[in-house]
N, C-alpha and C. Protein backbone atom coordinates (compact mmCIF):
# COMPACT_ATOMS: atom_id res chain seq x y z
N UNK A 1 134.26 22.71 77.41
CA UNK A 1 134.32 23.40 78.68
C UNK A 1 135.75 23.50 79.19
N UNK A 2 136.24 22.57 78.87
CA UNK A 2 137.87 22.46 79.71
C UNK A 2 138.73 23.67 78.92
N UNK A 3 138.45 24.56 77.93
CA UNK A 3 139.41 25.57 77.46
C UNK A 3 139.08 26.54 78.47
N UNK A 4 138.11 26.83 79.17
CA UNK A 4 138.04 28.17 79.92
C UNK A 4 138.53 27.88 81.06
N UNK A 5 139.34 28.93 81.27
CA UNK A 5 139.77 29.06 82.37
C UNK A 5 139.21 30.31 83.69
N UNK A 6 138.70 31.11 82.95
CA UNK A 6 138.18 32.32 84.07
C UNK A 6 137.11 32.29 82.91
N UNK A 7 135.86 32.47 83.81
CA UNK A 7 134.79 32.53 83.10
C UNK A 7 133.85 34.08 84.01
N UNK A 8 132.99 34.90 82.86
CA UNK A 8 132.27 35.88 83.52
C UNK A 8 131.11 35.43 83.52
N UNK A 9 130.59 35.78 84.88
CA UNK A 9 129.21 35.16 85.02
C UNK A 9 127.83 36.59 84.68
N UNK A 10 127.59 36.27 83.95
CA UNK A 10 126.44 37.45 83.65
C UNK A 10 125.46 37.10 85.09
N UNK A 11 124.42 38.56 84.64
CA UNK A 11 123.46 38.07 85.82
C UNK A 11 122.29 36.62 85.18
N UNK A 12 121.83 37.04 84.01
CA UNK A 12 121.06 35.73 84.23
C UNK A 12 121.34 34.33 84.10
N UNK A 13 122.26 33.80 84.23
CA UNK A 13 122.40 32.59 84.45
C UNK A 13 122.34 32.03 86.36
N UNK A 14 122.99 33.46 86.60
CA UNK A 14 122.70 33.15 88.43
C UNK A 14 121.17 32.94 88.47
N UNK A 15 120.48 33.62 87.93
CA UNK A 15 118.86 33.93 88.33
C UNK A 15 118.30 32.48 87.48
N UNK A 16 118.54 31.83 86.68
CA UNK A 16 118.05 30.83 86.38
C UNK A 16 118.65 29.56 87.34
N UNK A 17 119.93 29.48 87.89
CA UNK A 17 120.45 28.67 88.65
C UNK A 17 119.41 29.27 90.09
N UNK A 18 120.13 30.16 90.82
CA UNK A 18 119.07 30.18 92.02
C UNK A 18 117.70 30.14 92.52
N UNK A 19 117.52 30.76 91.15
CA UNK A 19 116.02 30.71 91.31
C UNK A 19 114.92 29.58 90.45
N UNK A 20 115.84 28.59 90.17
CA UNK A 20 115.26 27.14 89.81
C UNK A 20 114.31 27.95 88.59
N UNK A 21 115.09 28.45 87.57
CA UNK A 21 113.89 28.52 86.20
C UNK A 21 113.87 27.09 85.53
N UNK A 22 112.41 26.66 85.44
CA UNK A 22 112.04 25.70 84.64
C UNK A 22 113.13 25.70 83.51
N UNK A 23 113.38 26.33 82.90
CA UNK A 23 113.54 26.00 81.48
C UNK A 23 115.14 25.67 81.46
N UNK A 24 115.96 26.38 82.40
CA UNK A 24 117.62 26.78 82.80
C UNK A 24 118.30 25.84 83.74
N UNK A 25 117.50 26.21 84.97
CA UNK A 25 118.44 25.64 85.94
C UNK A 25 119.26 24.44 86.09
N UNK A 26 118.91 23.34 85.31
CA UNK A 26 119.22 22.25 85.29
C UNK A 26 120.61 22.16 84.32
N UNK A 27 120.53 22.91 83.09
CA UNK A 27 121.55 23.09 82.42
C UNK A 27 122.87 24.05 83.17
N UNK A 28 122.31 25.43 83.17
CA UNK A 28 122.98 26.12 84.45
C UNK A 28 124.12 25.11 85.21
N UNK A 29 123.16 24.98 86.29
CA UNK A 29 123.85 23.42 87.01
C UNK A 29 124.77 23.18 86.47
N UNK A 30 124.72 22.09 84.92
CA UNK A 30 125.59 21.33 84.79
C UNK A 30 126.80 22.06 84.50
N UNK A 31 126.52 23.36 84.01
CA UNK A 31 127.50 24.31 83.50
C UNK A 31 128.66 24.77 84.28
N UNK A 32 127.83 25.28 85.36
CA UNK A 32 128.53 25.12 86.83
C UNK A 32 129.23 23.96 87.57
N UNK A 33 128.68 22.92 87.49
CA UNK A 33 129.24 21.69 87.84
C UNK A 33 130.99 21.42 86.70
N UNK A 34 130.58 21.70 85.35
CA UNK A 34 131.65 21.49 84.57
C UNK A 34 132.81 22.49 84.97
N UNK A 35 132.46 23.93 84.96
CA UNK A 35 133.56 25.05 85.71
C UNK A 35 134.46 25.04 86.86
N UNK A 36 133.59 23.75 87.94
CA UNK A 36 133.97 23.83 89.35
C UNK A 36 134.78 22.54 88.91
N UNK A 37 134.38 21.70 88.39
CA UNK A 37 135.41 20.26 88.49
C UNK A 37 136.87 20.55 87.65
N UNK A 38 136.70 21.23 86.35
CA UNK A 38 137.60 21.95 85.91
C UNK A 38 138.87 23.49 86.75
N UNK A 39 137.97 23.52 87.34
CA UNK A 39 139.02 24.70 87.97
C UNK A 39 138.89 25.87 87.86
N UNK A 40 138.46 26.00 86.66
CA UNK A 40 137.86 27.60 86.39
C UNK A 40 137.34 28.74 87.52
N UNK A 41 137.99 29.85 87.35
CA UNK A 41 137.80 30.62 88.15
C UNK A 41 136.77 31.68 87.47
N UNK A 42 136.13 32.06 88.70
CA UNK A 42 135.41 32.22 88.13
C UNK A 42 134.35 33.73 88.27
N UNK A 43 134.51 35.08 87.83
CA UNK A 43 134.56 35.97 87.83
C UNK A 43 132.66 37.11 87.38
N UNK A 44 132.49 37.60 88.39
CA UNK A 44 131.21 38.92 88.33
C UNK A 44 131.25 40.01 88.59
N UNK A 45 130.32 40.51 88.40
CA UNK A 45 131.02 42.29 88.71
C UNK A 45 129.66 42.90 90.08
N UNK A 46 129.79 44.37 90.95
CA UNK A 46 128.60 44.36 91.29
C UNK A 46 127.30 44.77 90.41
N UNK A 47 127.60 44.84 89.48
CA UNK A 47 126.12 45.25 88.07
C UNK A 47 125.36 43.58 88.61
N UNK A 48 126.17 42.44 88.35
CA UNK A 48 125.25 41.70 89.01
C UNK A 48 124.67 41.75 90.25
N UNK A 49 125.05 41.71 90.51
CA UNK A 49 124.31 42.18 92.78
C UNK A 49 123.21 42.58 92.63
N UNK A 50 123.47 44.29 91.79
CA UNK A 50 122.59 45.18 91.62
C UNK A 50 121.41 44.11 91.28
N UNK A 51 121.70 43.93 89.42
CA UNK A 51 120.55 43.51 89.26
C UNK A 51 119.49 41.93 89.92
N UNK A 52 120.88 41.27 90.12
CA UNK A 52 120.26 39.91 91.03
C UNK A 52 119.32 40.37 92.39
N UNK A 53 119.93 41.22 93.14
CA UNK A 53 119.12 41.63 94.57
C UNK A 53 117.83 42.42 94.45
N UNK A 54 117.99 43.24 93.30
CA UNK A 54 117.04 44.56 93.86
C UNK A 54 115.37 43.64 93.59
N UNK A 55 114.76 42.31 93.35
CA UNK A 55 113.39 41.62 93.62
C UNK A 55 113.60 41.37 94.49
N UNK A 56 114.41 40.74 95.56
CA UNK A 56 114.59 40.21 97.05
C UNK A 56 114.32 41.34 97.75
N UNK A 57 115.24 42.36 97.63
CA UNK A 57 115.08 43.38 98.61
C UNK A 57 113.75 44.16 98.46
N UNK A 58 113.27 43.96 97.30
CA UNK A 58 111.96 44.64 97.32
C UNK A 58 110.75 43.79 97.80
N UNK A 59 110.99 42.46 97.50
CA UNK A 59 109.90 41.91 98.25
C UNK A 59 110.08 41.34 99.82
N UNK A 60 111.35 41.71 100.05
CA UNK A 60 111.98 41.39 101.59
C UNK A 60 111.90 39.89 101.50
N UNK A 61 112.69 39.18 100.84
CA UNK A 61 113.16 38.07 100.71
C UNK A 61 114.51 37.63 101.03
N UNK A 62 114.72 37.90 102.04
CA UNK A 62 116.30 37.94 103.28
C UNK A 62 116.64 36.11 102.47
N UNK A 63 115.90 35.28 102.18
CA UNK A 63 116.24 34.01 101.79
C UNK A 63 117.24 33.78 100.70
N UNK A 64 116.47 34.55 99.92
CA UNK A 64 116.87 34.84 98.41
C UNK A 64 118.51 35.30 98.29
N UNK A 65 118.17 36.71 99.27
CA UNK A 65 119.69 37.33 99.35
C UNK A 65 120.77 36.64 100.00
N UNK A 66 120.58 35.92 101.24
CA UNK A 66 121.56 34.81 101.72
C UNK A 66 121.93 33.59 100.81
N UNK A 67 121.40 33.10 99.79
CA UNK A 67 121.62 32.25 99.12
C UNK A 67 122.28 32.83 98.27
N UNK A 68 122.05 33.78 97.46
CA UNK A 68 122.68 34.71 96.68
C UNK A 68 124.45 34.79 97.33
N UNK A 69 124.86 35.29 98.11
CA UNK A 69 125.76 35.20 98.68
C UNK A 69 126.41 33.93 99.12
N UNK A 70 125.74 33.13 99.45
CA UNK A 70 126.30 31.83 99.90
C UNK A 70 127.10 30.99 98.77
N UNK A 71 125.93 31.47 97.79
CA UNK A 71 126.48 30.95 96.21
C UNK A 71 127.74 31.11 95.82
N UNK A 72 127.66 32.75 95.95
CA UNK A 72 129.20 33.66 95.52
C UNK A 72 130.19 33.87 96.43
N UNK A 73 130.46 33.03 97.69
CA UNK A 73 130.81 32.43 98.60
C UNK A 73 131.42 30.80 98.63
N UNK A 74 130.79 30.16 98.46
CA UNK A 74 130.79 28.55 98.15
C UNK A 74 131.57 27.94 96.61
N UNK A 75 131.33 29.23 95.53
CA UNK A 75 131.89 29.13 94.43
C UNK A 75 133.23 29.82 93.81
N UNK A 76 133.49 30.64 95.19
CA UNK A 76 134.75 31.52 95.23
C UNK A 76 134.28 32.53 93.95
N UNK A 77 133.31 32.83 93.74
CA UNK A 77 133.20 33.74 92.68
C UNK A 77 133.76 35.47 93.01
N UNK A 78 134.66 35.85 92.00
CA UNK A 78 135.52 37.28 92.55
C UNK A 78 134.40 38.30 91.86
N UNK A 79 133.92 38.82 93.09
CA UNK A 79 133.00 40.08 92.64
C UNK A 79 133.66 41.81 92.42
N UNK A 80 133.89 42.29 91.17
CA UNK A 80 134.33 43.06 90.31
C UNK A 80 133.99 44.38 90.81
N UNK A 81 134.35 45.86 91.44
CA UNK A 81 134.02 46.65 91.12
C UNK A 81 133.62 47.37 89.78
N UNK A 82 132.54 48.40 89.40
CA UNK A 82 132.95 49.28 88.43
C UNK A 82 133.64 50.47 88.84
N UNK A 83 134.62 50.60 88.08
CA UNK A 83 135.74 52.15 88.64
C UNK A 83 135.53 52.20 87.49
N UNK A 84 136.22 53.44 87.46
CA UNK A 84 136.34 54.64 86.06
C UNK A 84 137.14 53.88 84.87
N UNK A 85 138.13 53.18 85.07
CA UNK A 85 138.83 52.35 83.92
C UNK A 85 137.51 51.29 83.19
N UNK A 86 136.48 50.70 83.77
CA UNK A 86 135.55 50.21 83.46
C UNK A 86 134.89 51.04 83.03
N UNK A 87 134.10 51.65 83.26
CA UNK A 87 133.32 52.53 83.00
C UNK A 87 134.06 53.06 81.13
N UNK A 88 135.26 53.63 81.16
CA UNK A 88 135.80 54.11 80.20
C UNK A 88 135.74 52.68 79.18
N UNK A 89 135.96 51.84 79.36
CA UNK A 89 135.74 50.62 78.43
C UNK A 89 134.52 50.39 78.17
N UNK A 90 133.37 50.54 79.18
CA UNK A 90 132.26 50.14 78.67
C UNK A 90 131.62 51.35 77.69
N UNK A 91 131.85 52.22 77.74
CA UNK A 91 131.81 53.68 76.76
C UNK A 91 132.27 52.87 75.29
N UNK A 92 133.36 52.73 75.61
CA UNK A 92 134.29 52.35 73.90
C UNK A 92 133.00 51.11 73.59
N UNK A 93 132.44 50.22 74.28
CA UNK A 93 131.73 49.39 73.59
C UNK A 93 130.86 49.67 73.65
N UNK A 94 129.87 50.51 73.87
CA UNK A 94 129.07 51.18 73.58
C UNK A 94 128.87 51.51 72.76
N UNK A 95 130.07 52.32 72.27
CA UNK A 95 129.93 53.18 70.74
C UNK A 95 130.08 52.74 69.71
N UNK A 96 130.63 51.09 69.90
CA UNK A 96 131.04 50.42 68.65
C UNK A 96 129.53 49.27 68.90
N UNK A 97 129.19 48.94 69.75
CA UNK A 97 128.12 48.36 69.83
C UNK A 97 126.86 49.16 70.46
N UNK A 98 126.10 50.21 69.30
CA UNK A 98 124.79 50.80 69.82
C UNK A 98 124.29 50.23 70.29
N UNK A 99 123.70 49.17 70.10
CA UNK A 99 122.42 48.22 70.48
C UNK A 99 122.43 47.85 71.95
N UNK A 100 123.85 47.72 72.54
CA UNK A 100 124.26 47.12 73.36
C UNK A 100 123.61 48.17 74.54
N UNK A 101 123.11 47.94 75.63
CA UNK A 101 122.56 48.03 77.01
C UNK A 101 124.12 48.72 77.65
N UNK A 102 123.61 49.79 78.75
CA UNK A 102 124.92 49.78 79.13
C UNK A 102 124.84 49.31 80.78
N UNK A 103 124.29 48.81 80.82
CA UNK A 103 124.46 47.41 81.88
C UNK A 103 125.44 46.09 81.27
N UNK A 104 125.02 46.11 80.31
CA UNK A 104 125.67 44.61 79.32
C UNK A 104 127.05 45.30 79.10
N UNK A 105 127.40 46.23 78.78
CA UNK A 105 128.47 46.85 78.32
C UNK A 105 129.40 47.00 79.38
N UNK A 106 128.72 47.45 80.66
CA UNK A 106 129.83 47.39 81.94
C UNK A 106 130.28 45.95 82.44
N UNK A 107 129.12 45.10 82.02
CA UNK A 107 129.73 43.70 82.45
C UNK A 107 130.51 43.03 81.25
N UNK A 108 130.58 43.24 79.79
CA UNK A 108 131.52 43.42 79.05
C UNK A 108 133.02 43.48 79.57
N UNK A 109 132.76 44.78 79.90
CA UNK A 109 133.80 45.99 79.99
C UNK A 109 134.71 45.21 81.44
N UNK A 110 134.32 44.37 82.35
CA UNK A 110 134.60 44.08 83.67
C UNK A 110 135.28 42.76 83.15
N UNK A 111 134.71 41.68 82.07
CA UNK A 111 135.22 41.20 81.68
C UNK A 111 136.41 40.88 80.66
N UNK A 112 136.34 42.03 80.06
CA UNK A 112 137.51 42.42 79.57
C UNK A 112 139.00 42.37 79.96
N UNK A 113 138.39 43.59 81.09
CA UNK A 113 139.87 43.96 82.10
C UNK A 113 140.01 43.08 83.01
N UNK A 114 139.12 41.80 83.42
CA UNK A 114 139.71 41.12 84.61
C UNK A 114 140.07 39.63 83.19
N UNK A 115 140.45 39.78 81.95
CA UNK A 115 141.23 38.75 81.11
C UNK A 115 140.26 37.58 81.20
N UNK A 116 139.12 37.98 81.22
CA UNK A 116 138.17 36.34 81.19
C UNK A 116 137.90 35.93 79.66
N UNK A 117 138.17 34.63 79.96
CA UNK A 117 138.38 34.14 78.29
C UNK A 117 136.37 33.89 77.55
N UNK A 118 135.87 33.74 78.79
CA UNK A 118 134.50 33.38 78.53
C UNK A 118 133.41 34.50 79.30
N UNK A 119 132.35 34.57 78.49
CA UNK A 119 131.21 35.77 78.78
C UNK A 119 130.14 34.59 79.09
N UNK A 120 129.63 34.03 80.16
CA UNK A 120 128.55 33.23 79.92
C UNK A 120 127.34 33.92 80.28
N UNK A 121 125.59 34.27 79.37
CA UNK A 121 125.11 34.89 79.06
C UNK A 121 123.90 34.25 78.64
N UNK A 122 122.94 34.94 78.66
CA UNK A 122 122.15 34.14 77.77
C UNK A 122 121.03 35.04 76.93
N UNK A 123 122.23 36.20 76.90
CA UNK A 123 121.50 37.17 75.77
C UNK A 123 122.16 37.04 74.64
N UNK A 124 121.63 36.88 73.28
CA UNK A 124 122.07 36.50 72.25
C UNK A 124 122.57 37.07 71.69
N UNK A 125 122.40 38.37 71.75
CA UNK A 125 122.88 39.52 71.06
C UNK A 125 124.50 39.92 71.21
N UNK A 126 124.67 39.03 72.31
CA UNK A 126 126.46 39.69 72.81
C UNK A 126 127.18 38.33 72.42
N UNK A 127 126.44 37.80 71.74
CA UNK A 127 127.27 36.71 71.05
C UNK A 127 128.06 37.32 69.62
N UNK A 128 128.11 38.79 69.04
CA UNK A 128 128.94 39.57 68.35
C UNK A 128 129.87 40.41 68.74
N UNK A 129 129.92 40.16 70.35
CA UNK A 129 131.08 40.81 70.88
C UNK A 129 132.37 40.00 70.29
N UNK A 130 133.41 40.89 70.11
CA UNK A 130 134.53 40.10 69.42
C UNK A 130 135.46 39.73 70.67
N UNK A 131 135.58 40.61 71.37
CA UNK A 131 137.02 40.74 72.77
C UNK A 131 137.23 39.42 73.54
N UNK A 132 135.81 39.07 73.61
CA UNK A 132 135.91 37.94 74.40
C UNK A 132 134.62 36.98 74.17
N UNK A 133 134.75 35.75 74.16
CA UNK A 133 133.88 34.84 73.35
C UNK A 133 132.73 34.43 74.63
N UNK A 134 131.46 35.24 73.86
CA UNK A 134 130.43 35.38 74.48
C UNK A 134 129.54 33.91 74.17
N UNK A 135 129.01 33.20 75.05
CA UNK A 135 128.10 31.93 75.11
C UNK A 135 126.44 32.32 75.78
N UNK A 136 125.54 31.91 75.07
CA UNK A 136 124.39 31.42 75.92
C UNK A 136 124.23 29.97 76.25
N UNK A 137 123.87 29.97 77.34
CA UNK A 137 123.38 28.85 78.13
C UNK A 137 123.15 27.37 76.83
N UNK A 138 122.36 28.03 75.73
CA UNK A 138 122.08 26.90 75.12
C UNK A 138 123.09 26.23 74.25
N UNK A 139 123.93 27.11 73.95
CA UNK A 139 125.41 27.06 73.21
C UNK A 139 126.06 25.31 73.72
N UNK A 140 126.07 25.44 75.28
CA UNK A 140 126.59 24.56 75.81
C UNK A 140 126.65 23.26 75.73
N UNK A 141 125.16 22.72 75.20
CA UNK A 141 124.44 21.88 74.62
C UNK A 141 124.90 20.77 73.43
N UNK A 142 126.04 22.10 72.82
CA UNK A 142 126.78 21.91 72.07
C UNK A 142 128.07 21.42 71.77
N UNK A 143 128.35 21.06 72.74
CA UNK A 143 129.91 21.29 73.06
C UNK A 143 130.30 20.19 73.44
């Protein structure tokens, strides 16, 4: 843990941390706990927002969304626009990675250009991204 220094926070690791998944949160946690005692800064884009908020706001869960924020607040986490320089990067990985989602690709692409040494994730598949060294949750376990 102590090599990263700016880490990207995908969306599901927030959603297993906030929203207490059985199987995550506890690891999550510690993951988080290791980032914050270390120093690591620590970096999202709004693709997360998007996808973290839009069950709160649909089930009108004002709880959900204040915690959500409080989180990315309390953890100094720097929330990322997508502009057109993103956008144009997440294209290039796109095309070199079909498979790839282009949700996953803009948060790629965000991580890229804001120099984050770490993708933390817990989709497996972006563990063949080369640019920047992509982790799932369980990876950690490891370490």
């Amino acid at each position: 843990m102590t090599g990263y220094k700016k880490i990207f926070l995908d969306t599901t690791p927030l959603i297993y941390f906030l929203d207490a998944d059985i199987n995550y949160a506890e690891k999550v946690e510690r993951i988080f706990e290791g980032l914050i005692e270390n120093r690591s800064s620590m970096v999202t884009s709004t693709v997360t927002c998007t996808e973290y908020l839009t069950y709160p706001y649909r089930t009108g869960n004002t709880e959900k969304i204040d915690v959500f924020f409080e989180f990315l607040t309390d953890c100094n986490v720097q929330i990322q626009p997508i502009d057109i320089n993103t956008a144009k990067k997440a294209a290039q990985i796109r095309a070199r990675y079909k498979d790839f989602k282009t949700m996953d690709c803009l948060q790629l692409a965000t991580a890229c250009l804001k120099q984050c040494d770490l993708f933390l994730t817990n989709d497996k598949q972006l563990r063949q991204f080369d640019e920047v060294k992509c982790m799932v949750v369980d990876d950690f376990n490891q370490l």
